[in-house]
C-alpha atoms as a PDB file:
ATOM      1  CA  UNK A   1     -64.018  38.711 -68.791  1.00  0.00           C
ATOM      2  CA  UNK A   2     -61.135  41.048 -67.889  1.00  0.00           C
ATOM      3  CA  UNK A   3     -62.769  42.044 -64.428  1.00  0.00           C
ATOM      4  CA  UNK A   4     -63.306  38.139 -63.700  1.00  0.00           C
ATOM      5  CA  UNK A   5     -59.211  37.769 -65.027  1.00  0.00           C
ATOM      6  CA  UNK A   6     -58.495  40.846 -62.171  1.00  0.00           C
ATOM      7  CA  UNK A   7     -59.791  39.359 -59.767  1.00  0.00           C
ATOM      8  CA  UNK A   8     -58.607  35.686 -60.275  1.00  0.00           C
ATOM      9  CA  UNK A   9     -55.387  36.839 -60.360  1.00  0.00           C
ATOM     10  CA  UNK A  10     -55.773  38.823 -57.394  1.00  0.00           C
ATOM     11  CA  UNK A  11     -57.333  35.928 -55.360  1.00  0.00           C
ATOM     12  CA  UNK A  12     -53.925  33.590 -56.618  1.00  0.00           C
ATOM     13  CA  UNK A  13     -51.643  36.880 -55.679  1.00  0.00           C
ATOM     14  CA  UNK A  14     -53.262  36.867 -51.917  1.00  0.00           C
ATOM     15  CA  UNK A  15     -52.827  32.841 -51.735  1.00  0.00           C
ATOM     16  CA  UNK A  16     -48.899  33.161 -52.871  1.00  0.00           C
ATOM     17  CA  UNK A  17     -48.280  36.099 -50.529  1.00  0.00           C
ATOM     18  CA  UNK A  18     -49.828  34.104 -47.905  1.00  0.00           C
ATOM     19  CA  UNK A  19     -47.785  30.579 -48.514  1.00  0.00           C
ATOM     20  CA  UNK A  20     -45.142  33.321 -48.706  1.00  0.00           C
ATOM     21  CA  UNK A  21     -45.634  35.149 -45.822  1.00  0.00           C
ATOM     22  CA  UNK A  22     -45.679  31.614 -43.608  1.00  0.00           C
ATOM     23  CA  UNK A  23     -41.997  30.342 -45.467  1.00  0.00           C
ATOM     24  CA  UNK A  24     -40.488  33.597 -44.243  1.00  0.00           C
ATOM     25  CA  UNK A  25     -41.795  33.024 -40.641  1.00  0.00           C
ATOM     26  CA  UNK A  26     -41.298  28.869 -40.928  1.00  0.00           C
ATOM     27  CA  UNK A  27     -37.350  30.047 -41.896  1.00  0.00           C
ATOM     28  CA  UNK A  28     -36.781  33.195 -39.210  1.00  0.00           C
ATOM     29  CA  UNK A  29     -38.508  30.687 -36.293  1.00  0.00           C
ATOM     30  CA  UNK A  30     -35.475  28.420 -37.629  1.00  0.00           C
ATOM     31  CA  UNK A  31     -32.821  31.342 -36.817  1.00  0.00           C
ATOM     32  CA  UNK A  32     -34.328  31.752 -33.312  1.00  0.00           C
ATOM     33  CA  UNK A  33     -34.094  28.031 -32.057  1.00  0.00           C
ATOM     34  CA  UNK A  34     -32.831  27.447 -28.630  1.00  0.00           C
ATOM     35  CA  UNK A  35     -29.139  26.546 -29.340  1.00  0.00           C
ATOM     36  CA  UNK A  36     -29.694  22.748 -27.843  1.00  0.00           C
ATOM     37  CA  UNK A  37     -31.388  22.681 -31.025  1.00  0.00           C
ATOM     38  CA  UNK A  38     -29.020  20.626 -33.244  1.00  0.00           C
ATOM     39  CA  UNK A  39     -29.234  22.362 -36.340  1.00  0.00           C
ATOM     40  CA  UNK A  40     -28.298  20.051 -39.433  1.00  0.00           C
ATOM     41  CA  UNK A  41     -25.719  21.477 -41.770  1.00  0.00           C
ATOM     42  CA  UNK A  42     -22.317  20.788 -39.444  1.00  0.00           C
ATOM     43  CA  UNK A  43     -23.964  17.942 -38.814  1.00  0.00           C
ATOM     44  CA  UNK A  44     -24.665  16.513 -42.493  1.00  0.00           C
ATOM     45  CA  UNK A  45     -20.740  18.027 -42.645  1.00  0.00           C
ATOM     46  CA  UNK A  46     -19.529  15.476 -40.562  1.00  0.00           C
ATOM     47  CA  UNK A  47     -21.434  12.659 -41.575  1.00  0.00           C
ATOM     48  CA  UNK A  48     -21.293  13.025 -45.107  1.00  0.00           C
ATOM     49  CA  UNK A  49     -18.495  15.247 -46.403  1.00  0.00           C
ATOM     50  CA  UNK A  50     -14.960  13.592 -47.632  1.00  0.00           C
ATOM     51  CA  UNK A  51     -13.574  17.284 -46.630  1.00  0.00           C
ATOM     52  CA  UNK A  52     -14.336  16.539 -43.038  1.00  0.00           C
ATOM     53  CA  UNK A  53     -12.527  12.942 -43.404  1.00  0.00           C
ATOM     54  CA  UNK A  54      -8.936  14.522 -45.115  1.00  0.00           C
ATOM     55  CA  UNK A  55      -9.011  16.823 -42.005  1.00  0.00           C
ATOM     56  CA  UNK A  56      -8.998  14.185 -39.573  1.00  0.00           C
ATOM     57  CA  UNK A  57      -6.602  12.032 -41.641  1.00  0.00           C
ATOM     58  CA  UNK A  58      -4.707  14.675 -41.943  1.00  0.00           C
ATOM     59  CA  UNK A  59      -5.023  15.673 -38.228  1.00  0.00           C
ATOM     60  CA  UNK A  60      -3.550  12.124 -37.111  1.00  0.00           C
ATOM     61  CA  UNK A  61      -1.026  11.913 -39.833  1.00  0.00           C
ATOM     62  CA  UNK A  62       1.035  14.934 -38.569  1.00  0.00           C
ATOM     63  CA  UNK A  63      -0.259  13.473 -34.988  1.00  0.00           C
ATOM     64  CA  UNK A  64       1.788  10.345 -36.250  1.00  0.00           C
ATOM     65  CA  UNK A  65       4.569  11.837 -37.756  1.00  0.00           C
ATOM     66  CA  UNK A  66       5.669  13.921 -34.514  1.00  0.00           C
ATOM     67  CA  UNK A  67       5.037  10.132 -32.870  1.00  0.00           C
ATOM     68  CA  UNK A  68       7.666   8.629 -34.932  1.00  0.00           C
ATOM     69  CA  UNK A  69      10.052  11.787 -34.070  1.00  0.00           C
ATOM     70  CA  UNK A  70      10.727  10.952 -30.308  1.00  0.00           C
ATOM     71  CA  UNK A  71      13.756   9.674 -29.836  1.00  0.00           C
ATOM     72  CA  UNK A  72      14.200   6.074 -28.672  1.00  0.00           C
ATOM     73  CA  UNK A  73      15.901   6.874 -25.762  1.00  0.00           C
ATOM     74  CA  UNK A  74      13.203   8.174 -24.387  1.00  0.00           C
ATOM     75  CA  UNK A  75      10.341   6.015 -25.045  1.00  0.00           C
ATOM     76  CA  UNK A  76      12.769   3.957 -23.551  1.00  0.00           C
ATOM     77  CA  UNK A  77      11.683   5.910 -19.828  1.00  0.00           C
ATOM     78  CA  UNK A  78       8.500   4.634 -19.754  1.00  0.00           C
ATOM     79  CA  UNK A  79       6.723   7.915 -18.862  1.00  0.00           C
ATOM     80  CA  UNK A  80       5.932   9.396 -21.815  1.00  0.00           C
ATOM     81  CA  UNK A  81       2.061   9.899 -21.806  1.00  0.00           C
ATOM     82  CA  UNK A  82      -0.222  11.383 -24.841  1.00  0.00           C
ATOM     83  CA  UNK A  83      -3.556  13.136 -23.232  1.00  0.00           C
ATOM     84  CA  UNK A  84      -6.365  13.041 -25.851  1.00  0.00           C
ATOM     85  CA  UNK A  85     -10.078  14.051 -25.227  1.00  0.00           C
ATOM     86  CA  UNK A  86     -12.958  11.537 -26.431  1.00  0.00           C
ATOM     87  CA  UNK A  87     -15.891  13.558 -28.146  1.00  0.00           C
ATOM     88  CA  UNK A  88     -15.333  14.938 -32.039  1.00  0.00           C
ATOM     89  CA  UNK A  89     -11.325  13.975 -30.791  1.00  0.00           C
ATOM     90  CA  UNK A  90     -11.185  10.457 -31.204  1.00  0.00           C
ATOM     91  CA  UNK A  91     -15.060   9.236 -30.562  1.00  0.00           C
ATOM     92  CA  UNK A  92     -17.674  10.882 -33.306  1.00  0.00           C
ATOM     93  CA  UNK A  93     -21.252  11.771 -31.207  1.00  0.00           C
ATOM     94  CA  UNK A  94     -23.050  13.163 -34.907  1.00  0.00           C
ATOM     95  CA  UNK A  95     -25.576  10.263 -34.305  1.00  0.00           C
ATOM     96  CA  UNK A  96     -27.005  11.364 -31.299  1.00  0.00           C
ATOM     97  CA  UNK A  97     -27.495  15.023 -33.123  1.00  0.00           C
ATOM     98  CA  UNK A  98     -28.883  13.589 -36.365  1.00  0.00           C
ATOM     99  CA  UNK A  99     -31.482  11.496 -34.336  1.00  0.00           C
ATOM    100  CA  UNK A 100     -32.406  14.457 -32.264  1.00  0.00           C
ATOM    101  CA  UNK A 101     -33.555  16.470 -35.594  1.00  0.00           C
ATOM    102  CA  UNK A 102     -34.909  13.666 -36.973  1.00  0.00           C
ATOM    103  CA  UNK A 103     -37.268  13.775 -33.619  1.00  0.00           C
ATOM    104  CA  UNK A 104     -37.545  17.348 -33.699  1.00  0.00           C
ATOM    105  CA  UNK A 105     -35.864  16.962 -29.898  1.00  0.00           C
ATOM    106  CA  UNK A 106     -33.285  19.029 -28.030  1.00  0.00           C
ATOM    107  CA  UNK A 107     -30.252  18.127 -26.789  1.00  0.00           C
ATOM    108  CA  UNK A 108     -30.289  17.005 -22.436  1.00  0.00           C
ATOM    109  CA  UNK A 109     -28.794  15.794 -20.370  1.00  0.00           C
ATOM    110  CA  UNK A 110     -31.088  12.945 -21.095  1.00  0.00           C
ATOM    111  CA  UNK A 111     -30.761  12.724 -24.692  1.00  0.00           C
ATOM    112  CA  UNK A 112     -26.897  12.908 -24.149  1.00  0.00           C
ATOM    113  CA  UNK A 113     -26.744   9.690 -21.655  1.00  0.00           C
ATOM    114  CA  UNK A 114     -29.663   7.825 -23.949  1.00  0.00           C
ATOM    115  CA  UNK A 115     -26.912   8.141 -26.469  1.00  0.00           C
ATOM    116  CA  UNK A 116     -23.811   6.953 -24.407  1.00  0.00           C
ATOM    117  CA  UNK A 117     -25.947   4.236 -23.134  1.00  0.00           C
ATOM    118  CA  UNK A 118     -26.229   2.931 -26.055  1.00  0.00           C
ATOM    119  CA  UNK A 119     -22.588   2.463 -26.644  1.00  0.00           C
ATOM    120  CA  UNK A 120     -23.378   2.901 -30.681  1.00  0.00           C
ATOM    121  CA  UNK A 121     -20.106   5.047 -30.900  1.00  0.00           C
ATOM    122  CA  UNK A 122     -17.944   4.754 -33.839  1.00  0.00           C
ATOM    123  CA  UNK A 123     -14.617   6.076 -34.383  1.00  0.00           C
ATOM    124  CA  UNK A 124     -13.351   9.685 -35.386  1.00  0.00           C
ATOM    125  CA  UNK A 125     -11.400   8.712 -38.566  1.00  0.00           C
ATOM    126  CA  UNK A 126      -7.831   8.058 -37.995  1.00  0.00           C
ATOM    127  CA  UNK A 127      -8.330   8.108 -34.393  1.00  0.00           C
ATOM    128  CA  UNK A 128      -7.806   4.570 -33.522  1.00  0.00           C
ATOM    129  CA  UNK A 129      -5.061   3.207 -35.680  1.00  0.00           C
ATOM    130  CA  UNK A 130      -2.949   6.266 -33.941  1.00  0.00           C
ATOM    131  CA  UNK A 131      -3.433   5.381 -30.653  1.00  0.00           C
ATOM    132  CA  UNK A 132      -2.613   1.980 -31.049  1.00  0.00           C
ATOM    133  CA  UNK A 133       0.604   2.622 -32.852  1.00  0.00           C
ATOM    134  CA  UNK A 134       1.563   5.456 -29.959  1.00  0.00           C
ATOM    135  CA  UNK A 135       0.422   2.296 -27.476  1.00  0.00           C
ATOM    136  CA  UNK A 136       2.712  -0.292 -29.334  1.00  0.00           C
ATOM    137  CA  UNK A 137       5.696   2.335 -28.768  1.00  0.00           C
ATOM    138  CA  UNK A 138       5.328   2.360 -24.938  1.00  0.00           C
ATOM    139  CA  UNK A 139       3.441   5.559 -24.568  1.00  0.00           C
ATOM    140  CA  UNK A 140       0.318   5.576 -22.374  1.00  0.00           C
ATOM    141  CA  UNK A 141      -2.458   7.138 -23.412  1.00  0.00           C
ATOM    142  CA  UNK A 142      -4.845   9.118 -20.768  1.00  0.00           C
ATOM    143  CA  UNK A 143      -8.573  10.291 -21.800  1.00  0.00           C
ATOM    144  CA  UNK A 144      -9.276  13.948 -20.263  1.00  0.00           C
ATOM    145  CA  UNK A 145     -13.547  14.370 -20.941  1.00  0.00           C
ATOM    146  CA  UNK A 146     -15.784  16.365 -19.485  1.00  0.00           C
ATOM    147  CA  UNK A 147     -18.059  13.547 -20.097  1.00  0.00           C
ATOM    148  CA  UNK A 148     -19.445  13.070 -16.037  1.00  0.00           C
ATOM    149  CA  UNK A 149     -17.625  10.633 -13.922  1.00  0.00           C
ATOM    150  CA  UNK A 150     -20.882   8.949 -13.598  1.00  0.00           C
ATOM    151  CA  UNK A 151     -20.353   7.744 -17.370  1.00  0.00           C
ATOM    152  CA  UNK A 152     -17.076   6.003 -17.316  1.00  0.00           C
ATOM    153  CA  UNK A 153     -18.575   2.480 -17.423  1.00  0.00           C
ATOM    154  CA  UNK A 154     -20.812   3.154 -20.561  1.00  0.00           C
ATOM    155  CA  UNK A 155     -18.173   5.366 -21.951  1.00  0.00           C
ATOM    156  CA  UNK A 156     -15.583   2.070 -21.270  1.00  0.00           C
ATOM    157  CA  UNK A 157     -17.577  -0.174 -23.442  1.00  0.00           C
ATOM    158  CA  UNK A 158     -17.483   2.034 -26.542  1.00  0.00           C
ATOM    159  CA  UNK A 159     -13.342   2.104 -25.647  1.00  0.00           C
ATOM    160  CA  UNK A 160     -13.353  -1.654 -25.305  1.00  0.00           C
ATOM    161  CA  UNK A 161     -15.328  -2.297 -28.191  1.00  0.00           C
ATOM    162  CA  UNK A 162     -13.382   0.259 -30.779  1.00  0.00           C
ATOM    163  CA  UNK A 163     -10.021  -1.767 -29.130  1.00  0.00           C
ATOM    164  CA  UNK A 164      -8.838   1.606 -27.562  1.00  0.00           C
ATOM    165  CA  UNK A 165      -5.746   1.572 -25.461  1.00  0.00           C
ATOM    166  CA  UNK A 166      -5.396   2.198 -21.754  1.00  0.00           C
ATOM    167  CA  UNK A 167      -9.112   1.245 -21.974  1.00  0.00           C
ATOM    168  CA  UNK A 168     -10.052   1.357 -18.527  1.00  0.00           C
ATOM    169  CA  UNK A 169     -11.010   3.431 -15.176  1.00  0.00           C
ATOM    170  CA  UNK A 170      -7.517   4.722 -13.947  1.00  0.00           C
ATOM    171  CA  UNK A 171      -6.711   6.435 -17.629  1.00  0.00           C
ATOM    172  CA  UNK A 172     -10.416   7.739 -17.829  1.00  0.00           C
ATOM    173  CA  UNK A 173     -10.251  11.610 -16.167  1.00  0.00           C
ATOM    174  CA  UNK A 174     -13.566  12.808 -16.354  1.00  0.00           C
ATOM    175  CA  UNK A 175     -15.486  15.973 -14.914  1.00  0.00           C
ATOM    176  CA  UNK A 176     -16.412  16.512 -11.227  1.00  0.00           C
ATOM    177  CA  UNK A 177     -16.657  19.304  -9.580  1.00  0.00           C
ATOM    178  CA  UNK A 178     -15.166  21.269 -12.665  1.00  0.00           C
ATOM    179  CA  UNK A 179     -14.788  21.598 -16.660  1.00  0.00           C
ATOM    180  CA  UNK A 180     -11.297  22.927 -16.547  1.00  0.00           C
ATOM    181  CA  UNK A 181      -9.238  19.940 -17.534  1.00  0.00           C
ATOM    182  CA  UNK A 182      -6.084  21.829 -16.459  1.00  0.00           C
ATOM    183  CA  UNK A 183      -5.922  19.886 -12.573  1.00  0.00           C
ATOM    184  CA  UNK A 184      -6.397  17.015 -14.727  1.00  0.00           C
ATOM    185  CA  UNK A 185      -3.673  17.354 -17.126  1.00  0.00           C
ATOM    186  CA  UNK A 186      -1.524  18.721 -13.832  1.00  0.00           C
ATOM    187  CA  UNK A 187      -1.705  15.449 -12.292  1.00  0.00           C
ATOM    188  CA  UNK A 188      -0.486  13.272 -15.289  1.00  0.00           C
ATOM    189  CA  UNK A 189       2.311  15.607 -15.046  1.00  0.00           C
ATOM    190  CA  UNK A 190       3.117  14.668 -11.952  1.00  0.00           C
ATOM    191  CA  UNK A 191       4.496  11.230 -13.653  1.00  0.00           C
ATOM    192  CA  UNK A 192       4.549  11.618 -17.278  1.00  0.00           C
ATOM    193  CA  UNK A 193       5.916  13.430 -19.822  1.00  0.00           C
ATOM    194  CA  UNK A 194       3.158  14.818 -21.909  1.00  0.00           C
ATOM    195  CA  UNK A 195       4.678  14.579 -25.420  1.00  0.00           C
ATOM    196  CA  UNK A 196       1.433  15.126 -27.027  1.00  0.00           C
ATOM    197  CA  UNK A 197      -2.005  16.201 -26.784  1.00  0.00           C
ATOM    198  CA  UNK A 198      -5.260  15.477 -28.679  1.00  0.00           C
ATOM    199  CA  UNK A 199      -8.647  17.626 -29.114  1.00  0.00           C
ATOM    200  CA  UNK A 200     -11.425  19.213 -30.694  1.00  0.00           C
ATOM    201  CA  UNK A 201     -11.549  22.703 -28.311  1.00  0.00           C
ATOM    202  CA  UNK A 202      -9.000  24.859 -27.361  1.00  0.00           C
ATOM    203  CA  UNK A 203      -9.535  24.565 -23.505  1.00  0.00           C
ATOM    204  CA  UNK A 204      -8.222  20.531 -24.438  1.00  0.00           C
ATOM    205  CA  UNK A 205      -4.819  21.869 -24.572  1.00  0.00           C
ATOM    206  CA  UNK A 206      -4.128  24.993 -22.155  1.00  0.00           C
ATOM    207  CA  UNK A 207      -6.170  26.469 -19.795  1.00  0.00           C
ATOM    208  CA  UNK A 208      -5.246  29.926 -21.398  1.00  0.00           C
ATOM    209  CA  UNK A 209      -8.265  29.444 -23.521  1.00  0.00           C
ATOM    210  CA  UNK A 210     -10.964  28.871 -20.778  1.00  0.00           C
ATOM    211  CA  UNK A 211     -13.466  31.826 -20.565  1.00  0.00           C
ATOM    212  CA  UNK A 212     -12.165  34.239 -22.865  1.00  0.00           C
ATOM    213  CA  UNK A 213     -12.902  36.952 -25.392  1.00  0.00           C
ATOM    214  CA  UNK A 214     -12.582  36.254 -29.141  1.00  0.00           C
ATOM    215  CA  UNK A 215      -9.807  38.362 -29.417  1.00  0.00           C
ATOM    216  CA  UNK A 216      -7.536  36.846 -26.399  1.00  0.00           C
ATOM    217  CA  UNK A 217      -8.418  33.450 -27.847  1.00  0.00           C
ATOM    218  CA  UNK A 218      -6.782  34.462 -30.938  1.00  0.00           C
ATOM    219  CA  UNK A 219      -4.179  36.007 -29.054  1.00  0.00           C
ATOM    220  CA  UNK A 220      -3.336  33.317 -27.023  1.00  0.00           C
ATOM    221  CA  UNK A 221      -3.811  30.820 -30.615  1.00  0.00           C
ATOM    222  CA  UNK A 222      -1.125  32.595 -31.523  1.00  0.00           C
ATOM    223  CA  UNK A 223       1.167  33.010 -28.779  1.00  0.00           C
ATOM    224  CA  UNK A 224       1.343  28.737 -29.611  1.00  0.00           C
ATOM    225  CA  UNK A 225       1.912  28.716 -33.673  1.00  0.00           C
ATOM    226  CA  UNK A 226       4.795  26.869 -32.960  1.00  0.00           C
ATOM    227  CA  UNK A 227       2.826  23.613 -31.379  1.00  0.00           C
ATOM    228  CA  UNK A 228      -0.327  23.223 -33.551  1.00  0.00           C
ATOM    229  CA  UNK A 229       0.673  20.642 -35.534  1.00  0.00           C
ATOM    230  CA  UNK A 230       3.178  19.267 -32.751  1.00  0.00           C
ATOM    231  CA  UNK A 231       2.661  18.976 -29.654  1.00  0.00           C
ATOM    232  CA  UNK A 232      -1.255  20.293 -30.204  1.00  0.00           C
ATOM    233  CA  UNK A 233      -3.113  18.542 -32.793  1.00  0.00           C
ATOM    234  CA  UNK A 234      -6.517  19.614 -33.447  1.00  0.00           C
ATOM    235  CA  UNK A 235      -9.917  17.624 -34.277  1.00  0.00           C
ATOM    236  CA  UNK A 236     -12.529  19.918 -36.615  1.00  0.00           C
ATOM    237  CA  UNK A 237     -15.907  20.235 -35.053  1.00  0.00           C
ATOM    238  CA  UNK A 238     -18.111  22.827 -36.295  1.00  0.00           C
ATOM    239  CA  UNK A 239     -21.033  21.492 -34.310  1.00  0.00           C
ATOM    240  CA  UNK A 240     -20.178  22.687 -30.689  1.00  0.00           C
ATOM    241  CA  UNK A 241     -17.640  24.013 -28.539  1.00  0.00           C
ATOM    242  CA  UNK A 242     -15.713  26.862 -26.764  1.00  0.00           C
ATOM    243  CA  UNK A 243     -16.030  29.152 -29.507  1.00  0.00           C
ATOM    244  CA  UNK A 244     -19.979  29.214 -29.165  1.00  0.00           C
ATOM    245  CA  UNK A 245     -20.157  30.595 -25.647  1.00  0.00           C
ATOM    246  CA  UNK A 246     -17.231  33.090 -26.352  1.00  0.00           C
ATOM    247  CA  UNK A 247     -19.816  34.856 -28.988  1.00  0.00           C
ATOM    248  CA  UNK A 248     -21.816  35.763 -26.235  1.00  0.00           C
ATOM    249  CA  UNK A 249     -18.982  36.608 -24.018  1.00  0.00           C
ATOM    250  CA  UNK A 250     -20.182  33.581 -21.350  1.00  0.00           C
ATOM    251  CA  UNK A 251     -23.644  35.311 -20.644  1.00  0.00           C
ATOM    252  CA  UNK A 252     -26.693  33.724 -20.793  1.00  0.00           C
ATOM    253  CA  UNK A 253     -28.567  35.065 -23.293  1.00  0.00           C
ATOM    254  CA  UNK A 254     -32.017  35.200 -25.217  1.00  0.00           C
ATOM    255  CA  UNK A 255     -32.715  33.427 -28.512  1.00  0.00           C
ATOM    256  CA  UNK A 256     -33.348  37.037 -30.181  1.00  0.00           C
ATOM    257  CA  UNK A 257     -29.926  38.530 -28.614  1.00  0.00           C
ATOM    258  CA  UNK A 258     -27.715  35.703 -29.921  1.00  0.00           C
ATOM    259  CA  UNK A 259     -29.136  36.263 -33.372  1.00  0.00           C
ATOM    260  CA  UNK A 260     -28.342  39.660 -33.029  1.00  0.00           C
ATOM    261  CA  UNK A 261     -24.549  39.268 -31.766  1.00  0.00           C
ATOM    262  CA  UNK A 262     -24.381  36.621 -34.485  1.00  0.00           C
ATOM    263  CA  UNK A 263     -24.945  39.080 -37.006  1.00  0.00           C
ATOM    264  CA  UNK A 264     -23.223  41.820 -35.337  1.00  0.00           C
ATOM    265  CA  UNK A 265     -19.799  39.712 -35.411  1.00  0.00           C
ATOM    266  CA  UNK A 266     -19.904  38.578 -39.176  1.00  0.00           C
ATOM    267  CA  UNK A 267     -17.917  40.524 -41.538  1.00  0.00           C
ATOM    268  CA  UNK A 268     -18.571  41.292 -44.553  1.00  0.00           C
ATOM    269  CA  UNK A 269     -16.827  43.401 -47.368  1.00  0.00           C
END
């Protein structure tokens, strides 16, 4: 009886190391996913966390009170301009990455324009009511992307329909032969006033930003305290960005050597 016990239990042992064995390799394949894999917890973040929401309320309440701080006089001009960028800023893309893990897909450039073509867009919260009341005080509102100039008519329709200022080809600045936004925001200067500008990435802001190591990022954060919360106002997105490609120091890498740097640039206690 106690032989047929031994080896019962050592047949059930084998069975859960086994089912074991494949979790641990089901959860490490997980860590080395292509990074065009969406991955789901920033964004469940977005989608379903009320923390997410405050931040963006809170985003376009300082956004308004610095609004209702410019002097009359100068409204008055007529060349006062805010520059705001569309995607996590004031447009919120988490369907398109929710869909593409709920079809075990990647993100492409053909995944990407399935989702803009379907003008399904909804609003990052906060985003609209602000622009309206900055358009109501005579200041024009320009959209900077690096959405491709090919997708200003789709991207139009999602403006239209969500009642967006300045909602039309001549305020739309999207990417052609370059993703620096700074010759961009250069020629709005050449007749406005920038008073304010709007994004979800550093490089939305200065081009002081673009390319650079952690450490002059933070540098360079700094060097602008004074205008986060002014002049800068900034859009949370944990899902993608400028700070993903600086981890890597803007080299293409493998799968196995981003997990490493990953770990190598946590810090722990």
């Amino acid at each position: 009886m106690k032989t047929k016990f031994k080896t019962y239990a050592t047949a059930v042992l084998v069975i859960l190391l086994l089912f074991s064995s494949k979790e641990i390799i089901a959860q490490d394949s997980v860590v080395y996913k292509s990074e065009s894999q969406v991955t789901v917890f920033p964004v469940l973040w977005q989608q379903t966390s009320a923390e997410y929401r405050a931040l963006c309320y809170q985003a376009f309440n300082f956004a308004t009170l610095r609004l209702n701080e410019i002097p009359k006089k100068e409204i008055k001009k007529g060349n006062l301009a805010i520059i705001t960028d569309l995607d996590e800023t004031i447009l919120d893309n988490s369907y398109v990455g929710a869909q593409l893990i709920k079809e075990n897909k990647q993100m492409s450039d053909a995944e990407w324009n399935r989702w803009t073509n379907a003008s399904k867009t909804t609003e990052v919260p906060g985003a609209v009511a602000f622009l309206q009341e900055a358009s109501k005080k005579g200041i024009t509102i320009f959209y900077i992307s690096n959405r491709d100039t090919a997708s200003v008519k789709t991207t139009l329709i999602d403006l239209k329909n969500l009642q967006l200022p300045n909602a039309d080809a001549e305020h739309c600045l999207f990417k052609s032969n370059t993703s620096s936004k700074e010759v961009r925001r250069m020629a709005i200067e050449k007749e406005y006033k920038i008073v304010m500008l709007l994004g979800d990435n550093l490089n939305d802001f200065k081009n002081t930003f673009e390319k650079k190591s952690i450490a002059d990022r933070f540098i360079a954060t700094d060097a602008e305290q004074e205008l986060w919360g002014k002049k800068f106002i900034v859009l949370p997105n944990a899902t993608y960005g400028e700070w993903v490609s600086t981890l890597y120091n803007h080299e293409h890498k493998s799968d196995e050597e981003k997990e490493k740097i990953r770990r190598e640039l946590l810090k722990g206690y």
